[in-house]
Protein backbone atom coordinates (compact mmCIF):
# COMPACT_ATOMS: atom_id res chain seq x y z
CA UNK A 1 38.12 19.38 -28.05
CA UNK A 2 39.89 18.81 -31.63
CA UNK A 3 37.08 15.73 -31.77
CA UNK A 4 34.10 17.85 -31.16
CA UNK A 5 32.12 19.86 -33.58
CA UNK A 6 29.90 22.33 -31.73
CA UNK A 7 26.01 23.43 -33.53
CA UNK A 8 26.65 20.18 -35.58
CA UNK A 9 23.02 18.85 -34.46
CA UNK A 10 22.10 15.60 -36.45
CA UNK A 11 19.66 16.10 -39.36
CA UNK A 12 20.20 12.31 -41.28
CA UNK A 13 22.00 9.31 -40.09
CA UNK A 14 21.85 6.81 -42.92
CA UNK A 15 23.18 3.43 -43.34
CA UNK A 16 25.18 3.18 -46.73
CA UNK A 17 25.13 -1.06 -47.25
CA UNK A 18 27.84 -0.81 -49.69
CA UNK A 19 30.95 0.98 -47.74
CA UNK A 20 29.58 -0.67 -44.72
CA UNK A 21 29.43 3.09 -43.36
CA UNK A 22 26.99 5.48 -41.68
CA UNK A 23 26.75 8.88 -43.28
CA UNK A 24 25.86 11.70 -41.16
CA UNK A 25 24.32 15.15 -42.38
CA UNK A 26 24.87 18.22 -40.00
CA UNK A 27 24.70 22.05 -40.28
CA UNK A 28 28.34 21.85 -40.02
CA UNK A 29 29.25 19.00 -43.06
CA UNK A 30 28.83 15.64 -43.51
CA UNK A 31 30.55 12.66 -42.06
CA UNK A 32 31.14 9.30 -42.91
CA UNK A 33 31.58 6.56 -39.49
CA UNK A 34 31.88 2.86 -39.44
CA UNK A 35 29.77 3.07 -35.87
CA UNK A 36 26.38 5.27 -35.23
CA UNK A 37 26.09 5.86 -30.98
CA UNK A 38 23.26 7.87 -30.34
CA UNK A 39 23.14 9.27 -26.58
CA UNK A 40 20.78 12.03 -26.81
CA UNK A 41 19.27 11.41 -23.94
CA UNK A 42 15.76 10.57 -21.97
CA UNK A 43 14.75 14.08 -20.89
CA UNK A 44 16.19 16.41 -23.94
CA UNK A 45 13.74 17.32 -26.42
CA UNK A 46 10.69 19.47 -24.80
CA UNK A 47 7.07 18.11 -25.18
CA UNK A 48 4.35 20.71 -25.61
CA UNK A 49 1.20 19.93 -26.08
CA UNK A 50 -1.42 21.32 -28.65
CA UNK A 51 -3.62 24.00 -26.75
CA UNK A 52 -6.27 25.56 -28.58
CA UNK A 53 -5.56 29.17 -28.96
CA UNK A 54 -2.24 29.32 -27.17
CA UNK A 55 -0.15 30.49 -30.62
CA UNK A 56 -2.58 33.50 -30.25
CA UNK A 57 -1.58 34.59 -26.99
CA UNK A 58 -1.08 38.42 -26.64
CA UNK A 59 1.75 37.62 -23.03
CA UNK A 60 5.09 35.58 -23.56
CA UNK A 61 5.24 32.45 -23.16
CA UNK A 62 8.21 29.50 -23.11
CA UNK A 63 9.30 25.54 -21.85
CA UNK A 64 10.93 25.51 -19.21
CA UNK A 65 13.82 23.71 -20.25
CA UNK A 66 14.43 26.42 -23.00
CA UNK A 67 13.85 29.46 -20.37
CA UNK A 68 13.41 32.98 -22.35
CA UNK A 69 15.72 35.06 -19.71
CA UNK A 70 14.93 38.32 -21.46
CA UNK A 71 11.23 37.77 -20.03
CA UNK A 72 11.26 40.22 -16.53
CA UNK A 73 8.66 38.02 -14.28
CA UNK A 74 8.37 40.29 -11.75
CA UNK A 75 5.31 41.32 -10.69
CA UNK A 76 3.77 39.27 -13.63
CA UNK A 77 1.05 37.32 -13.56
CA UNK A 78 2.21 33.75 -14.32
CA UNK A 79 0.88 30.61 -15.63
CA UNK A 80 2.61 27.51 -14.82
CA UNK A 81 1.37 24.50 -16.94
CA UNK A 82 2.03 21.13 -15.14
CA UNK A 83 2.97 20.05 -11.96
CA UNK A 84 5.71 17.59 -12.04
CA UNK A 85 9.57 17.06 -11.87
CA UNK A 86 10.11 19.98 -13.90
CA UNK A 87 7.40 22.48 -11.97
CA UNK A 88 8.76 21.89 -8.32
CA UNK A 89 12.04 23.52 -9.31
CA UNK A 90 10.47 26.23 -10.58
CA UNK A 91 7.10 27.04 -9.02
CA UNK A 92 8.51 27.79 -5.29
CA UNK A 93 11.04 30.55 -7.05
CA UNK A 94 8.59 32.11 -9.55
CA UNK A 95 6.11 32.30 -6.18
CA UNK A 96 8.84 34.79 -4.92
CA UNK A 97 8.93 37.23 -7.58
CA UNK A 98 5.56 36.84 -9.48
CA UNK A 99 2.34 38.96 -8.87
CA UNK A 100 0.22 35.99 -8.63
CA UNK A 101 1.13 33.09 -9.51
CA UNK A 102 -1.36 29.95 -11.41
CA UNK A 103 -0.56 25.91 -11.68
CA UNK A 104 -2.22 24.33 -13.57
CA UNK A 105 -2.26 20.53 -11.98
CA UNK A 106 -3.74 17.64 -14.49
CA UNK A 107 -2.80 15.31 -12.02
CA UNK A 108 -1.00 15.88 -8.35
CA UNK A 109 1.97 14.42 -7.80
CA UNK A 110 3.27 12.51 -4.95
CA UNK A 111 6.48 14.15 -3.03
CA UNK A 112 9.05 12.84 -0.54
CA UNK A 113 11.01 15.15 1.28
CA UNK A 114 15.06 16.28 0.28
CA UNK A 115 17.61 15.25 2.88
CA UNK A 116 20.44 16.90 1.01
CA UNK A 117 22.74 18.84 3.50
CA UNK A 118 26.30 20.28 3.22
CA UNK A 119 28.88 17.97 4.45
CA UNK A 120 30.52 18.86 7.55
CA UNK A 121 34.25 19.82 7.58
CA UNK A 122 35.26 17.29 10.29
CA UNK A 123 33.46 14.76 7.32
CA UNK A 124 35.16 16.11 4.72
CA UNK A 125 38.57 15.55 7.02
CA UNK A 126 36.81 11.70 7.42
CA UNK A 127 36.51 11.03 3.85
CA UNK A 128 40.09 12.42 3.39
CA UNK A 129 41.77 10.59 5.60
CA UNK A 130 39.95 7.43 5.52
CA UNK A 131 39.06 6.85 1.89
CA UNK A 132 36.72 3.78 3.22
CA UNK A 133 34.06 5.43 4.88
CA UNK A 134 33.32 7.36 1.39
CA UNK A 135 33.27 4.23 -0.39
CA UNK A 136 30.61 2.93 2.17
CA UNK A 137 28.65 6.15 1.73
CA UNK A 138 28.54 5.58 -1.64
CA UNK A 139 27.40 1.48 -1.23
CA UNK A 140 24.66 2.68 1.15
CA UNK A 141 23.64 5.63 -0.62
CA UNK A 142 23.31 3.00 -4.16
CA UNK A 143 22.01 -0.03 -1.83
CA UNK A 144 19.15 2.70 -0.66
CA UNK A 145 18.31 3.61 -3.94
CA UNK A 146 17.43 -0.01 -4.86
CA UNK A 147 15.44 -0.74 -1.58
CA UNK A 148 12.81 1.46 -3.65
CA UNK A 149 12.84 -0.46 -6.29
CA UNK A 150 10.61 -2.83 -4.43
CA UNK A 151 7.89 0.02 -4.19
CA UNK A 152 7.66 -0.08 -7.93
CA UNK A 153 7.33 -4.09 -7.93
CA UNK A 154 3.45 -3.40 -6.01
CA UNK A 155 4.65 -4.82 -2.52
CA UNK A 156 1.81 -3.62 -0.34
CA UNK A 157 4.16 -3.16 2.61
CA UNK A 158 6.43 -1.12 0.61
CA UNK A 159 4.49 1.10 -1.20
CA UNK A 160 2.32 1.65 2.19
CA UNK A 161 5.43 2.82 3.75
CA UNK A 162 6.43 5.02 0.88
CA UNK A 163 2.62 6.51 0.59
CA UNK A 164 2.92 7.41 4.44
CA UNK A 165 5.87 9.07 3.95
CA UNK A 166 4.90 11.61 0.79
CA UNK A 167 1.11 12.03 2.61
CA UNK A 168 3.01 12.73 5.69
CA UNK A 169 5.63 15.03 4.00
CA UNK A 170 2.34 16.89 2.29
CA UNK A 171 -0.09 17.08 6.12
CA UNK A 172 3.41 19.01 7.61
CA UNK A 173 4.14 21.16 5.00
CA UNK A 174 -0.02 22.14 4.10
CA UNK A 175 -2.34 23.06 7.04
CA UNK A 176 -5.06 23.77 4.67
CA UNK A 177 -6.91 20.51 4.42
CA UNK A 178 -8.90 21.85 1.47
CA UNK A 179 -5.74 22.67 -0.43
CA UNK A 180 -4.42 19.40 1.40
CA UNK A 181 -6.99 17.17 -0.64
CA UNK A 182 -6.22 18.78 -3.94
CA UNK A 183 -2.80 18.23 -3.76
CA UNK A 184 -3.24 14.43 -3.11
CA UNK A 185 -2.94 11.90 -5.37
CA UNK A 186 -5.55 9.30 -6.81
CA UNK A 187 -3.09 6.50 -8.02
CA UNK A 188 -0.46 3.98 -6.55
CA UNK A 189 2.83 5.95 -5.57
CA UNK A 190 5.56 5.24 -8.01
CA UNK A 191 3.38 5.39 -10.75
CA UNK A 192 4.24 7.95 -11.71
CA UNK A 193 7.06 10.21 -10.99
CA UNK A 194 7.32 10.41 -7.25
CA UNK A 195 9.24 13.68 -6.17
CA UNK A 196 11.85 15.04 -4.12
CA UNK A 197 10.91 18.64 -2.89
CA UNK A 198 10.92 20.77 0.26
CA UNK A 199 9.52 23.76 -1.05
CA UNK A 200 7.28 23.11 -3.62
CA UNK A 201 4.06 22.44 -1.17
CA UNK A 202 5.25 25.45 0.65
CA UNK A 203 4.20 27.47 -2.26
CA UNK A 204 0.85 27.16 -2.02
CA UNK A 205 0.46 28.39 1.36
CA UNK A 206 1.31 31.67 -0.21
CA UNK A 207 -1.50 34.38 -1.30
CA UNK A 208 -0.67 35.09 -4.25
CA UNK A 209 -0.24 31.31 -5.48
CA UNK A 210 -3.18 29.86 -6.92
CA UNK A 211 -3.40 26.09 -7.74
CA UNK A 212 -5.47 24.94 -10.13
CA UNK A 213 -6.93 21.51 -10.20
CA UNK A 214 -6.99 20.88 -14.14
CA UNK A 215 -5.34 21.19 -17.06
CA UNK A 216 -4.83 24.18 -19.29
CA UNK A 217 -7.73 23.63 -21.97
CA UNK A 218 -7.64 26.50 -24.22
CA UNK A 219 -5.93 30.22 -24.55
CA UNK A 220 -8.20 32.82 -25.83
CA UNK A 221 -5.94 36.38 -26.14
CA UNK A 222 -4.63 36.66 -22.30
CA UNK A 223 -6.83 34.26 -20.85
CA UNK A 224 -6.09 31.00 -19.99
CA UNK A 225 -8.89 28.84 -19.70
CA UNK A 226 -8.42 25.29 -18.10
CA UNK A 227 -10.76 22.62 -18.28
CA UNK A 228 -13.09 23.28 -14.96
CA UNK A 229 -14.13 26.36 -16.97
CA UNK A 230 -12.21 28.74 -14.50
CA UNK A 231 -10.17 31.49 -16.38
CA UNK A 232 -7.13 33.27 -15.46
CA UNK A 233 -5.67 36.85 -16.79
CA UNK A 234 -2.12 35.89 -17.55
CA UNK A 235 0.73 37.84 -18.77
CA UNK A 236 3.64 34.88 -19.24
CA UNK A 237 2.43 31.40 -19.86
CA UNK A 238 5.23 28.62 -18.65
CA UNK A 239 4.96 24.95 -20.01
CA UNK A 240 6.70 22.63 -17.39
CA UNK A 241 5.35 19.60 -19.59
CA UNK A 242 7.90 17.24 -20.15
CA UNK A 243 9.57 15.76 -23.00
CA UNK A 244 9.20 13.78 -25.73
CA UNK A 245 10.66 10.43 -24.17
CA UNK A 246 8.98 7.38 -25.54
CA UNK A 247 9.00 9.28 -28.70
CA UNK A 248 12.04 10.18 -29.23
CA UNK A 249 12.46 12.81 -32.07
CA UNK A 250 16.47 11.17 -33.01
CA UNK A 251 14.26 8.58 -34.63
CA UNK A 252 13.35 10.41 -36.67
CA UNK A 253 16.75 11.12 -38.74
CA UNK A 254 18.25 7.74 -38.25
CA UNK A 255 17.76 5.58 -41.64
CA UNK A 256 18.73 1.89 -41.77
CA UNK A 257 19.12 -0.62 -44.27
CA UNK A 258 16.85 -0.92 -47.14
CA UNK A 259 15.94 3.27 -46.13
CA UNK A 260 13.93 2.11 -43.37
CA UNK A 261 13.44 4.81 -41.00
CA UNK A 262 14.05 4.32 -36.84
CA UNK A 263 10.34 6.17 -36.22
CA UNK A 264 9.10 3.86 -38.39
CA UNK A 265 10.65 0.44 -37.16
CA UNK A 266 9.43 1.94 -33.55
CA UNK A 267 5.42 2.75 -34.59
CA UNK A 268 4.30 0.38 -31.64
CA UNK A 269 6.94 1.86 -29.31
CA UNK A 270 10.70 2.00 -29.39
CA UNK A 271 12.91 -1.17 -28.74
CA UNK A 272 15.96 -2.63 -28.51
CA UNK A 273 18.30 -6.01 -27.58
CA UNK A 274 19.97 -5.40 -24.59
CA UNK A 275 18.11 -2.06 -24.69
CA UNK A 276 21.33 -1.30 -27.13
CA UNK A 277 21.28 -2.27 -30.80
CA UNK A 278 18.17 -2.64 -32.78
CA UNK A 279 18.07 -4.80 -36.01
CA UNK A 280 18.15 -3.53 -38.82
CA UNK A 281 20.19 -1.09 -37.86
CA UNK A 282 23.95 -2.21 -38.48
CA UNK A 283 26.69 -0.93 -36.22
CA UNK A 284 24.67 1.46 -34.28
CA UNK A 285 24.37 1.08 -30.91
CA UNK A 286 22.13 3.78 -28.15
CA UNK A 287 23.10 4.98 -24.71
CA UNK A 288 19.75 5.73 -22.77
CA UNK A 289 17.90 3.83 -25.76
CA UNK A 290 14.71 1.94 -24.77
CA UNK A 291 14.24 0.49 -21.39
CA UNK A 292 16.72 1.91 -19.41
CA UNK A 293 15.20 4.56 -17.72
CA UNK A 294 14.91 4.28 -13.88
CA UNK A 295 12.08 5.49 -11.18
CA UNK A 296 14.16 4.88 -8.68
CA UNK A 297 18.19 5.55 -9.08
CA UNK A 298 20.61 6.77 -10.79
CA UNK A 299 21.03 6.87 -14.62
CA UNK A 300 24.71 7.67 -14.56
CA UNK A 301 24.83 3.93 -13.37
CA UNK A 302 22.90 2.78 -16.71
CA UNK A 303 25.06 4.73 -18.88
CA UNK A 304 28.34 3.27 -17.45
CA UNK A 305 27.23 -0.26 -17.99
CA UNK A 306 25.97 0.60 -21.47
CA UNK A 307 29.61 2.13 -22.55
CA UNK A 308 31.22 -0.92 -20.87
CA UNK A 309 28.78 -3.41 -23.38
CA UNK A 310 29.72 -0.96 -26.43
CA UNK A 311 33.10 -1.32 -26.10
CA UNK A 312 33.08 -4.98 -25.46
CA UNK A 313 30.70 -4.89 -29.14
CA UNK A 314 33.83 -2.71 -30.44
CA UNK A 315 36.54 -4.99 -29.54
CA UNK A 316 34.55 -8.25 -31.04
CA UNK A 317 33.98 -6.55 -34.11
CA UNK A 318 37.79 -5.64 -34.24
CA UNK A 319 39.12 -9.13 -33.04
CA UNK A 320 36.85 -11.02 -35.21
CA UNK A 321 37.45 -8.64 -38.76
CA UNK A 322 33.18 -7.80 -38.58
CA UNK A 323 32.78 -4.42 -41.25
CA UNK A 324 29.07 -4.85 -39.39
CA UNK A 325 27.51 -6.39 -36.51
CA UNK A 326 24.13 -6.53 -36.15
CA UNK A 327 21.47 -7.49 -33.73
CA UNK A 328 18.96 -9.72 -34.70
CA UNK A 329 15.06 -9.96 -34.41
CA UNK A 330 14.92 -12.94 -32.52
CA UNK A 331 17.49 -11.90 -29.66
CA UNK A 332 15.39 -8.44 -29.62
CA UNK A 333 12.31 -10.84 -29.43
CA UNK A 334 13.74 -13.14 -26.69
CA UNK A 335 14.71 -9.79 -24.77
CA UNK A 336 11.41 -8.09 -25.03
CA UNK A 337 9.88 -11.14 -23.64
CA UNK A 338 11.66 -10.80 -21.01
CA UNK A 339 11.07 -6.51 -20.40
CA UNK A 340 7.28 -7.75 -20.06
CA UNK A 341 7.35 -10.55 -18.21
CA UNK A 342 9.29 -8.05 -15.26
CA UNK A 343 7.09 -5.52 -15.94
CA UNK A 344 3.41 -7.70 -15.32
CA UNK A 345 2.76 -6.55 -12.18
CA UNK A 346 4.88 -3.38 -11.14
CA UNK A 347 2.70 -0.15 -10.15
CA UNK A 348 3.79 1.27 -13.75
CA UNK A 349 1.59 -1.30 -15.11
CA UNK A 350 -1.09 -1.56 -12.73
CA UNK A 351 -0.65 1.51 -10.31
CA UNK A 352 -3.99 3.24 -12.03
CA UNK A 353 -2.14 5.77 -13.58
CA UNK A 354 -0.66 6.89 -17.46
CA UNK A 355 2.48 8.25 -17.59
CA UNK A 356 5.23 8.27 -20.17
CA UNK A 357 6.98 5.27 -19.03
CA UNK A 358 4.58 3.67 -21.47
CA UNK A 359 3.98 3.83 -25.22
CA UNK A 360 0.82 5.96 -26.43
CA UNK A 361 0.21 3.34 -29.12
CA UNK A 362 1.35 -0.13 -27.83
CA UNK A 363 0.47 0.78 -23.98
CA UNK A 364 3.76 -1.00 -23.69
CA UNK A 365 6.23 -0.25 -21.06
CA UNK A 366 9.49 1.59 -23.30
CA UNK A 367 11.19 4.01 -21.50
CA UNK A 368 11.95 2.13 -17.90
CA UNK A 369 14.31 -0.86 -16.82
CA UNK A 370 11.83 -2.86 -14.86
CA UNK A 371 13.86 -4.14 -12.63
CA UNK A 372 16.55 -3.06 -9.75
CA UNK A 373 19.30 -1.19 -11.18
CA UNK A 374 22.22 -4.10 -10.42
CA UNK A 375 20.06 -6.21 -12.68
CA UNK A 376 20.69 -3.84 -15.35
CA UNK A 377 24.97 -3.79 -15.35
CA UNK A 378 24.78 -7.88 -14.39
CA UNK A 379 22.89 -8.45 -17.88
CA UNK A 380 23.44 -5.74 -20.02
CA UNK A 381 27.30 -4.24 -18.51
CA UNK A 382 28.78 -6.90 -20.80
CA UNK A 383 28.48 -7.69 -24.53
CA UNK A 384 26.42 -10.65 -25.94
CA UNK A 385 28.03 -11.70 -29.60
CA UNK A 386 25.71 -14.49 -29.43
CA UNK A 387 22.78 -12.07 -30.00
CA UNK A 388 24.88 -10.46 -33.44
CA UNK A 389 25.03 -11.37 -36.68
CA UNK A 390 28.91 -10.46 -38.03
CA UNK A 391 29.60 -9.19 -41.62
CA UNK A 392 33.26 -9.84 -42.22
CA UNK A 393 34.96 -7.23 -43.87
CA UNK A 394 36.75 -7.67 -47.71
């Protein structure tokens, strides 16, 4: 606790090339570091998007991820703008309390059903007294994971198998086959998001749950107006839109050498050797940086391999007397090369769909790992000094 400085969000990171340091404005002070690790995450800073009118609107209205609990929704009518991994955690709850209820659905997502259940006490005895058979939960539970992976890579079998299952999951839990239809998706699965829910579809069974098959187009007063022209009386509008992940705000703040601002470096989309260090940048190094989100596991197992290779790029630094280390443009190069050539081919690239995995300007694929995530911790778990340039210190 002595080490952390709460409301100390970062406002300027800049690289000072003559102490070799990074200096570090906050609301709290300023600091001075020899290393800059940014983990701030994939899915931290809310995205909301630029509706007409919507500053103008006479109800309340919020992101979901920064939820206004003073709002009372009961008996409200709702808007819920956006359909995806944020809006199935939140539409089948609001569809309890709400008067009516409207989601507005740019594109439908496609859903698998949740096989969570509670353990069992005699399992729980199991897993006490036979510490094995929860290790071999785990290696199934991670081996499982990565049999999706091959969804993602376009395998017809695969992703026929996985479509059956969401289409399936979506004709038990929706009788309606009008409502059916317009909650069906017109792209590969895995495309985009694909979803873990049991009670979102549910939700729309419900009379006072509306769904509506566009997107929110304008706000004039209390009316929401999407783009098939239909209108809706609202008195809370929700945004369940997503966040800013292939443009991530952090870049903003973070100055390298010569002044040279992150955003700036990343105009065509952010990356990064090893999807860790980016040149130009000296001594900095990025947990969750580009390329190492996954569609199909864990992230926790990213993270760990990325604080394993940071370490390792500690400890050479240390052993060899570097003040700096530095990637350089022609490892980044050699790695990018690589991100592409794994990602020709997957459904991200050529599943029909646009989704954030991708950069708005480059159309390149940024945020994802293309590739299973044991791929990941075999290449990048483990430093690479022959990617670094080394500054040794005075």
């Amino acid at each position: 606790m002595p080490h952390i400085h709460f409301n100390a969000g970062l406002q300027k990171a800049e690289w000072d090339a003559d102490t070799r340091r990074w200096l570090v404005d906050t609301p709290q002070g300023k600091w001075r570091g020899q290393y800059l690790i940014t983990a701030t995450g994939v899915l931290a800073d809310p995205s909301l998007p630029d509706i007409p009118g919507v500053q103008g609107f006479t109800g309340q209205t919020f992101h979901s991820s920064q939820w206004d609990h003073f709002v009372d929704l009961a008996g409200k009518r709702v808007g819920i703008v956006g359909s995806g991994a944020s809006a199935i955690q939140i539409v089948p709850e609001l569809a309890k309390t709400a008067g009516e209820l409207v989601v507005f659905q740019r594109s439908a997502p496609y859903i698998v059903p949740r096989p969570d259940r509670a353990y069992t006490q005699a399992e729980k005895r199991s897993f006490a007294r036979l510490p094995d058979t929860m290790a071999q939960l785990r290696e199934d539970i991670f081996w499982f994971g990565e049999y999706m992976f091959a969804q993602r890579r376009n395998v017809p079998t695969f992703i026929a198998e996985a479509k059956k299952m969401a289409l399936d999951h979506l004709a038990d839990q929706v009788p309606d086959p009008e409502l059916r239809a317009a909650l069906t998706p017109d792209y590969a699965i895995g495309c985009k998001r694909v979803l873990i829910a049991n009670t979102y579809y549910p939700a729309f069974n419900q009379d006072n749950v509306t769904l509506e098959t566009s997107a929110l187009a304008s706000v004039d007063g209390g009316t929401a107006v999407a783009v098939s022209g239909n209108t809706y009386d609202l008195d809370v509008l929700i945004f369940a839109t997503g966040f800013e992940a292939p443009k991530p705000p952090v870049a903003h703040a973070i100055y390298g050498k010569d002044g040279v601002k992150l955003a700036d470096q990343w105009d065509q989309g952010m990356q990064a050797y090893d999807s860790t260090a980016v040149p130009g940048f000296p001594n900095m190094f990025m947990v969750l940086g580009p390329n190492t989100g996954l569609g199909h596991h864990t992230m926790v197992f990213m993270i760990e391999a990325q604080v394993d290779y940071i370490l390792g790029a500690l400890d050479h630094a240390k052993t060899n007397n570097f003040a700096a280390i530095e990637a350089t443009p022609e490892a980044e190069a050699a790695y990018l090369d690589g991100i592409e050539a794994r990602a020709t081919g997957t459904v991200w690239m050529e599943g029909g769909c646009k989704f954030w995995y991708r950069d708005p300007n480059s159309d390149r694929l940024t945020v994802l790992w293309p590739d299973f995530a044991y791929a990941f911790r075999d290449e990048n778990g483990t430093f690479h000094p022959e990617g670094y340039i080394g500054t040794a210190a005075e």
